[in-house]
C-alpha atoms as a PDB file:
ATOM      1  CA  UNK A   1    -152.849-120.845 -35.284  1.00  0.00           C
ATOM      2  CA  UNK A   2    -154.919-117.774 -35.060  1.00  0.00           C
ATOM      3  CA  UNK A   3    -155.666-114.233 -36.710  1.00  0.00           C
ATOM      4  CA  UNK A   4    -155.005-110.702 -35.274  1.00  0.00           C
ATOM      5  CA  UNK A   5    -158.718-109.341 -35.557  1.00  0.00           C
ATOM      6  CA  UNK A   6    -162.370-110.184 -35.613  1.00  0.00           C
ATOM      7  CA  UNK A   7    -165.056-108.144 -37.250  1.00  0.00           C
ATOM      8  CA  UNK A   8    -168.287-107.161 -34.902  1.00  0.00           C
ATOM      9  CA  UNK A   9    -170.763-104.863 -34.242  1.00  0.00           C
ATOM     10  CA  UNK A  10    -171.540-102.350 -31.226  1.00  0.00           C
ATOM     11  CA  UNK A  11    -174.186-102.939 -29.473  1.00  0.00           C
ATOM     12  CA  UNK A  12    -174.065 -99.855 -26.974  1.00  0.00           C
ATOM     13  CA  UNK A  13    -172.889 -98.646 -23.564  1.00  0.00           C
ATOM     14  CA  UNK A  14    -172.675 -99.283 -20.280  1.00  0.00           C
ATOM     15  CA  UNK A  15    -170.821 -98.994 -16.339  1.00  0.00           C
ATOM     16  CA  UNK A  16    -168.811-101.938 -14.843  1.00  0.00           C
ATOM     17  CA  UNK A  17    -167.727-101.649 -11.924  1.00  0.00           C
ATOM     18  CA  UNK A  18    -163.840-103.386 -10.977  1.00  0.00           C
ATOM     19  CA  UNK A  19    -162.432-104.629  -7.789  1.00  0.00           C
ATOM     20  CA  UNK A  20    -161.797-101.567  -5.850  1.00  0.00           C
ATOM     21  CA  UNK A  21    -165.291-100.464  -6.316  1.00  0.00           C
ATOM     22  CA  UNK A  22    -164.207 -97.642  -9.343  1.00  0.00           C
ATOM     23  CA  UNK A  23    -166.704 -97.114 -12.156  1.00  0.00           C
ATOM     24  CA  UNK A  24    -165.844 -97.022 -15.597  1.00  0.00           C
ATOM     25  CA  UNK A  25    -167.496 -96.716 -18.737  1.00  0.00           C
ATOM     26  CA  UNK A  26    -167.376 -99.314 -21.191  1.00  0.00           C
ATOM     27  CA  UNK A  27    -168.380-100.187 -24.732  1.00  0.00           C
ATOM     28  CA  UNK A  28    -170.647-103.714 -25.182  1.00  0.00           C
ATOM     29  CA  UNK A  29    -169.208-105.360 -28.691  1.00  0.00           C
ATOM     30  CA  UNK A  30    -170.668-108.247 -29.955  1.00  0.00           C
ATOM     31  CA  UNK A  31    -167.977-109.958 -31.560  1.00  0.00           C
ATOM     32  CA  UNK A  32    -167.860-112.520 -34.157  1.00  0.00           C
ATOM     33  CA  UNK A  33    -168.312-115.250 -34.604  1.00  0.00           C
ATOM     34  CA  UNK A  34    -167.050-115.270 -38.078  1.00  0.00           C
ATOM     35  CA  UNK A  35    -165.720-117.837 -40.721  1.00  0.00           C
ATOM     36  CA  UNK A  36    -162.276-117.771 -42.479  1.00  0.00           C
ATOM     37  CA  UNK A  37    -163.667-117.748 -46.203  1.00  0.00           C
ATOM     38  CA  UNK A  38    -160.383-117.320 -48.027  1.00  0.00           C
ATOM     39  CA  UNK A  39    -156.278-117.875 -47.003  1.00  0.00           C
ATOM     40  CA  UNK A  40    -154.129-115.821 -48.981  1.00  0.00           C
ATOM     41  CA  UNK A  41    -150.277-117.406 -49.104  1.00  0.00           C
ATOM     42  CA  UNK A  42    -147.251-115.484 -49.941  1.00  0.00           C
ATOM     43  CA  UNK A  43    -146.433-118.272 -52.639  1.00  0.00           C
ATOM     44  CA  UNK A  44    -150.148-117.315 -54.297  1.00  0.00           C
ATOM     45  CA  UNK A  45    -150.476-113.878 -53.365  1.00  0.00           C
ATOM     46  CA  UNK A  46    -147.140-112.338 -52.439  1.00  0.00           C
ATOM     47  CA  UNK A  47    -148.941-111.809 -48.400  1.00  0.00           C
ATOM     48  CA  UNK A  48    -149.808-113.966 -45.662  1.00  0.00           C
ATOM     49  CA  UNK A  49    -153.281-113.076 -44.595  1.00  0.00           C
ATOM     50  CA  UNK A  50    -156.918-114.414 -44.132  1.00  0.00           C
ATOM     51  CA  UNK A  51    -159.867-113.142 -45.224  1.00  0.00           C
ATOM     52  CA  UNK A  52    -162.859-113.387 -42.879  1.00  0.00           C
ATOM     53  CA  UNK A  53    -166.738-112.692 -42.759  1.00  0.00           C
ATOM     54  CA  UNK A  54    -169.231-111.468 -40.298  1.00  0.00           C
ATOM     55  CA  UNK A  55    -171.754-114.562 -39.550  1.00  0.00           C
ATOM     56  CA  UNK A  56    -175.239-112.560 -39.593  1.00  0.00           C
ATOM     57  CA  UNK A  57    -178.449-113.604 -41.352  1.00  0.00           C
ATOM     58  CA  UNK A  58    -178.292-112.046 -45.307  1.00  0.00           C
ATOM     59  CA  UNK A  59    -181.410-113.031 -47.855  1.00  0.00           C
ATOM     60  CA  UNK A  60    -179.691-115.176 -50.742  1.00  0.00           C
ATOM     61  CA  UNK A  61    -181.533-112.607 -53.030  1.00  0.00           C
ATOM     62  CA  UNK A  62    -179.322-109.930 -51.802  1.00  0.00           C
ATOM     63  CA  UNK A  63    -176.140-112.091 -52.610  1.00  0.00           C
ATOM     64  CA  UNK A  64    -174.685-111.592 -56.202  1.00  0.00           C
ATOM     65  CA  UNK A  65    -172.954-114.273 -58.290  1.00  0.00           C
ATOM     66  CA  UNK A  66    -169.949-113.774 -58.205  1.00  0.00           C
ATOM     67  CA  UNK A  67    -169.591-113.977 -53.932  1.00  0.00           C
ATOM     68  CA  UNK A  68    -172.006-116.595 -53.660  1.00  0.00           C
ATOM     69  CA  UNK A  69    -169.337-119.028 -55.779  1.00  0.00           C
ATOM     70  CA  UNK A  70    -166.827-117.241 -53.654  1.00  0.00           C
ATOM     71  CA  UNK A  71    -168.730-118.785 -50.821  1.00  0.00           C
ATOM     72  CA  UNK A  72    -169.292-122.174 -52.563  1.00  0.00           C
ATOM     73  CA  UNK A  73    -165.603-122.804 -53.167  1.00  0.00           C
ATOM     74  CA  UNK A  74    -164.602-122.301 -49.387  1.00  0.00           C
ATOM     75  CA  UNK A  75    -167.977-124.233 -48.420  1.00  0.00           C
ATOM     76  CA  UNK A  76    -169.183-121.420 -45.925  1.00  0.00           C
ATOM     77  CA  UNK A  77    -172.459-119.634 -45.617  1.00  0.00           C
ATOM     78  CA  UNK A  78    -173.042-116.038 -47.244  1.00  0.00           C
ATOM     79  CA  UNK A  79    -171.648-113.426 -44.466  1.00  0.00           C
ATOM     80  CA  UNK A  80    -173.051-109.634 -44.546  1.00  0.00           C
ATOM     81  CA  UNK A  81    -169.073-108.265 -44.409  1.00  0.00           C
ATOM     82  CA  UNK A  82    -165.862-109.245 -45.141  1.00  0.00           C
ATOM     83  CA  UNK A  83    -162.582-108.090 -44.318  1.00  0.00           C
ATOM     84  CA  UNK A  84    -158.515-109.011 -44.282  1.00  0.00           C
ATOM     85  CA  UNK A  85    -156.791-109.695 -40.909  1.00  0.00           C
ATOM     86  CA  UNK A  86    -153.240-110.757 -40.225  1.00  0.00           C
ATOM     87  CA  UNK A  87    -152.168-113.987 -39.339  1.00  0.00           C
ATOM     88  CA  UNK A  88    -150.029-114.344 -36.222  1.00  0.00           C
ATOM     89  CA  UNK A  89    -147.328-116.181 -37.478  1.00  0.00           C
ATOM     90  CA  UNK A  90    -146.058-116.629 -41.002  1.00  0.00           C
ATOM     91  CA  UNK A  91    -147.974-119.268 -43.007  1.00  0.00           C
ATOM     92  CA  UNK A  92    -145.717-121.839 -44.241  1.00  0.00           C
ATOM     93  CA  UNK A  93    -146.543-122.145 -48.319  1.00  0.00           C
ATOM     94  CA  UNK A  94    -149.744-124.241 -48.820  1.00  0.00           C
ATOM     95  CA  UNK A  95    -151.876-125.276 -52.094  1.00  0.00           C
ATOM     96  CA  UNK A  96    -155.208-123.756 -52.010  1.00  0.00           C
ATOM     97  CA  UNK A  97    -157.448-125.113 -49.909  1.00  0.00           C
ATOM     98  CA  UNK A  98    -155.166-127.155 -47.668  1.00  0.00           C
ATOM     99  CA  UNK A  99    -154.152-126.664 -44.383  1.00  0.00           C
ATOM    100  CA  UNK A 100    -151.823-123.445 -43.682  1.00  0.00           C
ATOM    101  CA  UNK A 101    -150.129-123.510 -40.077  1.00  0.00           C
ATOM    102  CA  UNK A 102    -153.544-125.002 -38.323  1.00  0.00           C
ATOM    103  CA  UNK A 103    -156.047-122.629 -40.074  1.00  0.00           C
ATOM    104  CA  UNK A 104    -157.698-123.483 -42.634  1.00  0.00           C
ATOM    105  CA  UNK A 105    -160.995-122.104 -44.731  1.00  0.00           C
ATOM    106  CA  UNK A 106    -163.929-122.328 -43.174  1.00  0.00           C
ATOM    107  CA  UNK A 107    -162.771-122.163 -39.370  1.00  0.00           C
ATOM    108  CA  UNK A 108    -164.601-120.289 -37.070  1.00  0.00           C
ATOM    109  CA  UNK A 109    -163.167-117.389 -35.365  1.00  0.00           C
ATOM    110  CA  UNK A 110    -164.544-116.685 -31.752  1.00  0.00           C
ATOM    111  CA  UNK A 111    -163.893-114.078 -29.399  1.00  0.00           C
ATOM    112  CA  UNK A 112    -161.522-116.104 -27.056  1.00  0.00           C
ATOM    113  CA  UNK A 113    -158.470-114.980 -29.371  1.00  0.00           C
ATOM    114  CA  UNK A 114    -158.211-111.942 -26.786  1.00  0.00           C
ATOM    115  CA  UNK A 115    -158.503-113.949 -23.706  1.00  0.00           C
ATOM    116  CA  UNK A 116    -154.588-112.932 -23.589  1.00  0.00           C
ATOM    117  CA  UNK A 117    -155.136-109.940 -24.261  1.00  0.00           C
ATOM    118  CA  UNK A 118    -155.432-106.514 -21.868  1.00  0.00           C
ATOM    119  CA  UNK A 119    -155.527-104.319 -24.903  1.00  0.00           C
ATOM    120  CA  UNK A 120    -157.409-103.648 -28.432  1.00  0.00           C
ATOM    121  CA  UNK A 121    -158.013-101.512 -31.200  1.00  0.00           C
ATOM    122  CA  UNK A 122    -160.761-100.803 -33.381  1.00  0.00           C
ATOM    123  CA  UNK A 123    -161.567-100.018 -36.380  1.00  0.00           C
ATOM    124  CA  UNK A 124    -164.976 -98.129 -37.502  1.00  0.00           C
ATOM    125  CA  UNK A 125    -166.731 -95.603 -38.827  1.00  0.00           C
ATOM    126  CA  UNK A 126    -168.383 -92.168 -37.510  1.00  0.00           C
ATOM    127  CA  UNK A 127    -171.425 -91.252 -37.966  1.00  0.00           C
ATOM    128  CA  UNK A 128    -172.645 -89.325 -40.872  1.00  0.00           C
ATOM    129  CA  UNK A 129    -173.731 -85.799 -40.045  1.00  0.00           C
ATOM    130  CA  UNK A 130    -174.329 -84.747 -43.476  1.00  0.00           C
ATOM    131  CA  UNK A 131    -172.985 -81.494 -44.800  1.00  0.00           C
ATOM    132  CA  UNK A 132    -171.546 -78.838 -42.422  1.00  0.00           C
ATOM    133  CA  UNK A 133    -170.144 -75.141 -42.284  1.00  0.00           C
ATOM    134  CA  UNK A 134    -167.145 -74.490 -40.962  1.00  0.00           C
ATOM    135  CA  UNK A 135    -168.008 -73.701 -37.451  1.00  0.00           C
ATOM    136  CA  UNK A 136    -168.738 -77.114 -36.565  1.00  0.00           C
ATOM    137  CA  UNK A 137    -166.615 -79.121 -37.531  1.00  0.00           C
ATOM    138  CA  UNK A 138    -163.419 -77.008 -37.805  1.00  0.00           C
ATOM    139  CA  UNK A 139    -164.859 -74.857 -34.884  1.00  0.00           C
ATOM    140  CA  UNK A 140    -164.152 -71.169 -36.527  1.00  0.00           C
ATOM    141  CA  UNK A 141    -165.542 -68.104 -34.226  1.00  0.00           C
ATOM    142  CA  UNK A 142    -167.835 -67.034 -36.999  1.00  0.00           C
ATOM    143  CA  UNK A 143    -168.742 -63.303 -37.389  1.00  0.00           C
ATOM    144  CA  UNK A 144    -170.615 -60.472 -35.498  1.00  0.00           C
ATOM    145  CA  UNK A 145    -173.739 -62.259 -33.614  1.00  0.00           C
ATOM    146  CA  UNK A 146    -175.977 -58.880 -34.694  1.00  0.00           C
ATOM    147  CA  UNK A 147    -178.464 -58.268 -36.945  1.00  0.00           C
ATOM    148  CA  UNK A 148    -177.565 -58.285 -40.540  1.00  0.00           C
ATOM    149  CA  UNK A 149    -174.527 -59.980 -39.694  1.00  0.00           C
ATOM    150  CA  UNK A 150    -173.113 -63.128 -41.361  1.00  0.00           C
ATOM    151  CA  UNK A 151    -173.127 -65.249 -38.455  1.00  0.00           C
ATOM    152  CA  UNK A 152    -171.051 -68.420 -39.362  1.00  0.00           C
ATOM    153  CA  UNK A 153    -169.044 -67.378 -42.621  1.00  0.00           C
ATOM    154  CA  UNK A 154    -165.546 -68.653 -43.554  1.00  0.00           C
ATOM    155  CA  UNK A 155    -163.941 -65.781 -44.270  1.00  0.00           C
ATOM    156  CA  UNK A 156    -161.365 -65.309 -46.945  1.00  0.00           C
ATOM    157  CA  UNK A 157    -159.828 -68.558 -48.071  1.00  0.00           C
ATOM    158  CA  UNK A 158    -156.490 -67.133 -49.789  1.00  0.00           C
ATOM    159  CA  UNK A 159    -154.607 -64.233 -51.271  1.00  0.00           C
ATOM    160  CA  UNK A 160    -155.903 -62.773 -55.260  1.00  0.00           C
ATOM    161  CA  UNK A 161    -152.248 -61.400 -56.730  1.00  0.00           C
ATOM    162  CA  UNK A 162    -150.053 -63.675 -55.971  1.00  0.00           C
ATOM    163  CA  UNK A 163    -150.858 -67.202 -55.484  1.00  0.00           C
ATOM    164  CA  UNK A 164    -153.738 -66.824 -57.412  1.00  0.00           C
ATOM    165  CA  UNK A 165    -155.177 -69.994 -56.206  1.00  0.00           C
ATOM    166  CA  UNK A 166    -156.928 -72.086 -52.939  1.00  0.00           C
ATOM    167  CA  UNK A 167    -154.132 -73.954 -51.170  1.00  0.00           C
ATOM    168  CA  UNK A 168    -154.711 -77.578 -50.946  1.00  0.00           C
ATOM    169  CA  UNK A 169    -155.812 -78.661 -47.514  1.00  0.00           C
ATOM    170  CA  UNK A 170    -158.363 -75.111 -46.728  1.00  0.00           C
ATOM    171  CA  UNK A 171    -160.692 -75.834 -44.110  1.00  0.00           C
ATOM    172  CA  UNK A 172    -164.085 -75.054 -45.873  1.00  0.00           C
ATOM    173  CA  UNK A 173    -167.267 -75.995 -45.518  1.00  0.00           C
ATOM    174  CA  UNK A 174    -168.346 -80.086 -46.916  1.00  0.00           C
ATOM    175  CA  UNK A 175    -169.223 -83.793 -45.552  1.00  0.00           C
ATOM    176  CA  UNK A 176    -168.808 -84.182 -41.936  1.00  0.00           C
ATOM    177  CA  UNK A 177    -168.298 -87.524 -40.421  1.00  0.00           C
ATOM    178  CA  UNK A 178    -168.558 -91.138 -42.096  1.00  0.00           C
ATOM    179  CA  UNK A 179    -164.967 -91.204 -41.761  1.00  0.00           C
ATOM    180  CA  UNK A 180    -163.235 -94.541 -40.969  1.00  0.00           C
ATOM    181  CA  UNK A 181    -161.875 -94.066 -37.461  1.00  0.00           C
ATOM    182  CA  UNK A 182    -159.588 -95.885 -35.552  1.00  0.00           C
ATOM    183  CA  UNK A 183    -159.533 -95.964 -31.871  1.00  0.00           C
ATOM    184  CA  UNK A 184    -156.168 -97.298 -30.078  1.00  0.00           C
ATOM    185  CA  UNK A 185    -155.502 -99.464 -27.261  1.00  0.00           C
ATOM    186  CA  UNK A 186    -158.781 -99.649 -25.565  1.00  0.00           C
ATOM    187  CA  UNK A 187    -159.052-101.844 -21.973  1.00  0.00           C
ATOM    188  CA  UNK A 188    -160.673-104.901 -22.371  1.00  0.00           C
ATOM    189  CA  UNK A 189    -163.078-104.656 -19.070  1.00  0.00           C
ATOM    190  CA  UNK A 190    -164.944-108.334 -20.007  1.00  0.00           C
ATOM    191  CA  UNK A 191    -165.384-110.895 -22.089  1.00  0.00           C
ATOM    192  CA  UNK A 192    -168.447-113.161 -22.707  1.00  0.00           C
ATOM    193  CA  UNK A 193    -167.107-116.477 -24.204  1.00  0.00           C
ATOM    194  CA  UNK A 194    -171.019-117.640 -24.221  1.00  0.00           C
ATOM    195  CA  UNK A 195    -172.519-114.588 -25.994  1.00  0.00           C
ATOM    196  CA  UNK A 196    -169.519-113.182 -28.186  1.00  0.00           C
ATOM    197  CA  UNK A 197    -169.496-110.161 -25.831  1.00  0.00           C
ATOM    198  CA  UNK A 198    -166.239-107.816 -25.780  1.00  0.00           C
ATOM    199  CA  UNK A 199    -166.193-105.044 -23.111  1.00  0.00           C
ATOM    200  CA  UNK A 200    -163.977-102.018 -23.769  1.00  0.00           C
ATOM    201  CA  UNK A 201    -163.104 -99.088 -21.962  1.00  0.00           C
ATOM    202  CA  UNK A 202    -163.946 -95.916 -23.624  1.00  0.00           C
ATOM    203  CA  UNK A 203    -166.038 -95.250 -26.639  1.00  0.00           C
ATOM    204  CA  UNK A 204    -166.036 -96.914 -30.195  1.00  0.00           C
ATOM    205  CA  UNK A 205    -166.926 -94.926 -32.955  1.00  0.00           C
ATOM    206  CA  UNK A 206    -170.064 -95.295 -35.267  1.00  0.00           C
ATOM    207  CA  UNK A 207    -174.092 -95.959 -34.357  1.00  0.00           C
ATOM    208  CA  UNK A 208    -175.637 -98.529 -32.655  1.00  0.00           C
ATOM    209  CA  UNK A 209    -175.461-102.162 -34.795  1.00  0.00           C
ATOM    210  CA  UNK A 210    -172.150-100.395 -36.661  1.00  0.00           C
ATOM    211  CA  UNK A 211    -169.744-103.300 -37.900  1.00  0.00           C
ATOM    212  CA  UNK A 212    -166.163-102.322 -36.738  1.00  0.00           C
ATOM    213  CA  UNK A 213    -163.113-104.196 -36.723  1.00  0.00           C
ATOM    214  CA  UNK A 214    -161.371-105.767 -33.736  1.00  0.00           C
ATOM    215  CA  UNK A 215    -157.862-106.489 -33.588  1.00  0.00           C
ATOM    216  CA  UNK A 216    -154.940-106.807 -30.693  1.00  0.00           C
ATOM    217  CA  UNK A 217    -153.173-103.824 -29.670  1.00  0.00           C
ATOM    218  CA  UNK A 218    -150.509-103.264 -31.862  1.00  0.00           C
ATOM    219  CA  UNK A 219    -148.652-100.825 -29.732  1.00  0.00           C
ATOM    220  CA  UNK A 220    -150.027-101.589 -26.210  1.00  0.00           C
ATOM    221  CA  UNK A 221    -149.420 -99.148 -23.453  1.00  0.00           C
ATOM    222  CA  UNK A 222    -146.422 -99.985 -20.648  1.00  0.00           C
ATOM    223  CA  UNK A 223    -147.558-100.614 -17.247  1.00  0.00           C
ATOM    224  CA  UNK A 224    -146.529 -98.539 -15.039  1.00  0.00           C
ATOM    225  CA  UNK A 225    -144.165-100.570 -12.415  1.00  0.00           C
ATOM    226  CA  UNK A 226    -144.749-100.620  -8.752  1.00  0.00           C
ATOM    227  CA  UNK A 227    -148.187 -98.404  -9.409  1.00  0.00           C
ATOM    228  CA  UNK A 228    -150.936-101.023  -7.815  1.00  0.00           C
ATOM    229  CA  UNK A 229    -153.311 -98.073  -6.222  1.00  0.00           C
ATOM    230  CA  UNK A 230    -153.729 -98.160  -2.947  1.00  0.00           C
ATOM    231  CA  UNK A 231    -151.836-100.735  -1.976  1.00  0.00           C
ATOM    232  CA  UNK A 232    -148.592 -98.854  -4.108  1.00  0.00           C
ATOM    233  CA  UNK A 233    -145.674 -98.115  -1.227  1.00  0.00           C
ATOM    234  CA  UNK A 234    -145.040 -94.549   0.120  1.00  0.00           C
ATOM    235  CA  UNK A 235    -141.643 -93.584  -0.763  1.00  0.00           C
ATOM    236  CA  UNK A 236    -141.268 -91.363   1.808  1.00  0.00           C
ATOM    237  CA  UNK A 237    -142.691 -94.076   4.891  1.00  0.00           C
ATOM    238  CA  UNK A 238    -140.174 -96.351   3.094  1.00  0.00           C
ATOM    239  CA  UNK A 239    -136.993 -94.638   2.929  1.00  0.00           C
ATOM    240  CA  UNK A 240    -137.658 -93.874   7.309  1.00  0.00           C
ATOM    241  CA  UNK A 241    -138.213 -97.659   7.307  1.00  0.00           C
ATOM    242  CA  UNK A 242    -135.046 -98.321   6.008  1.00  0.00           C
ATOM    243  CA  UNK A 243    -133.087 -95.739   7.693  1.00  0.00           C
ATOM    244  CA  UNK A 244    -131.245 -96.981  10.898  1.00  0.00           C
ATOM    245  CA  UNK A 245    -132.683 -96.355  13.945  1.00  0.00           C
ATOM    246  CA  UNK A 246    -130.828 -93.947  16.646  1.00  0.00           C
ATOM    247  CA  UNK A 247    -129.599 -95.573  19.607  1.00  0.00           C
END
């Protein structure tokens, strides 16, 4: 039995380059390998899940108490992040501890769950750019661009009389970014059973060394049906093909 996800962390971008010659640019992730440090049952906990943690180095110092007996109990090493993933299939109702469907606390979880797989989607979060107007991140035209002018005010932000109040939801200025983003059914152009390496078309957001989470496509695009490139049949060639020749 396996889980839906795996946490990892992005190490950058690159260019692959497929069969036909095409380039395309793709995100390097390095994912897991993590440990399953807790099962949670549906007789225990009212949910079938697993709870699993991000195998990097982390000081003991910079462990408190109460995780490093969370730790102890499951007999795993202290991980730097933890996080909840489905499990594939519903776990049948296990004591603590034993057994549930195959996995069990304390298994590793390697990137080979997505050697099935064509699609993924991930889970992070954006990078901080501090605090911002509204010009930037709600991209308002601003004011006059002349002297004396107030280049990049909001403008009014609602009525005096009547409402007498801002309406929830007013695009003002605040915190931009460090937002938890997710980023839908991206191609999976590689994968490094050796290294933990998962390459993904597109972009994944967050910095460099960001954790994000990794988990199968839940709604994975249709393939399109007789589309194969260049090899894909003219309909027009074909439909002469099959018309009957003239005597």
């Amino acid at each position: 039995m396996s889980v839906s996800g795996i946490l990892g962390k992005k190490i950058g971008m690159t260019q692959m380059f497929d069969d036909k010659g095409d380039v395309h640019p793709v995100t390097v992730l390095k994912a897991g390998p993590c440990v399953v440090t807790q099962l949670k049952t549906l007789a225990k906990d009212g949910y079938d899940a697993a709870q699993i943690g991000y195998v990097d180095f982390i000081k003991a110092s910079k462990v408190n108490k109460a995780m490093t007996g969370h730790f102890a109990k499951s007999n795993v090493p202290p991980v730097r992040m933890i996080k909840e993933v489905a499990i594939e299939a519903p776990a049948a109702e296990a004591k603590e501890g034993a057994e549930t469907n195959g996995l069990k606390a304390g298994d590793r979880i390697l990137v080979d769950i997505f050697s099935d797989e064509k699609f993924v989607d991930v889970i992070g979060t954006s990078k901080g750019r501090g605090f911002a107007g509204v010009v930037r991140p709600h991209g308002f035209g601003g004011g006059a661009n002349s002297p004396g002018a107030k280049l990049q005010i909001k403008g009014s932000i609602g009525a005096a009389s009547f409402t007498s109040r801002v309406f929830p939801g007013q695009r003002m200025p605040g915190h931009m970014g460090h937002a938890q983003i997710t980023v839908r059914n991206l191609r999976i152009r590689g994968i490094d059973l050796e290294d933990n390496l998962l390459m993904v078309e597109g972009a994944v957001p967050g910095p460099r060394d960001g954790y994000v989470l990794i988990s199968k496509a839940k709604a994975p695009p249709r393939e399109r049906r007789g589309f194969a490139g260049a090899t894909t049949l003219d309909p027009l060639k074909a439909s002469k093909k099959a018309a009957p020749k003239k005597k």
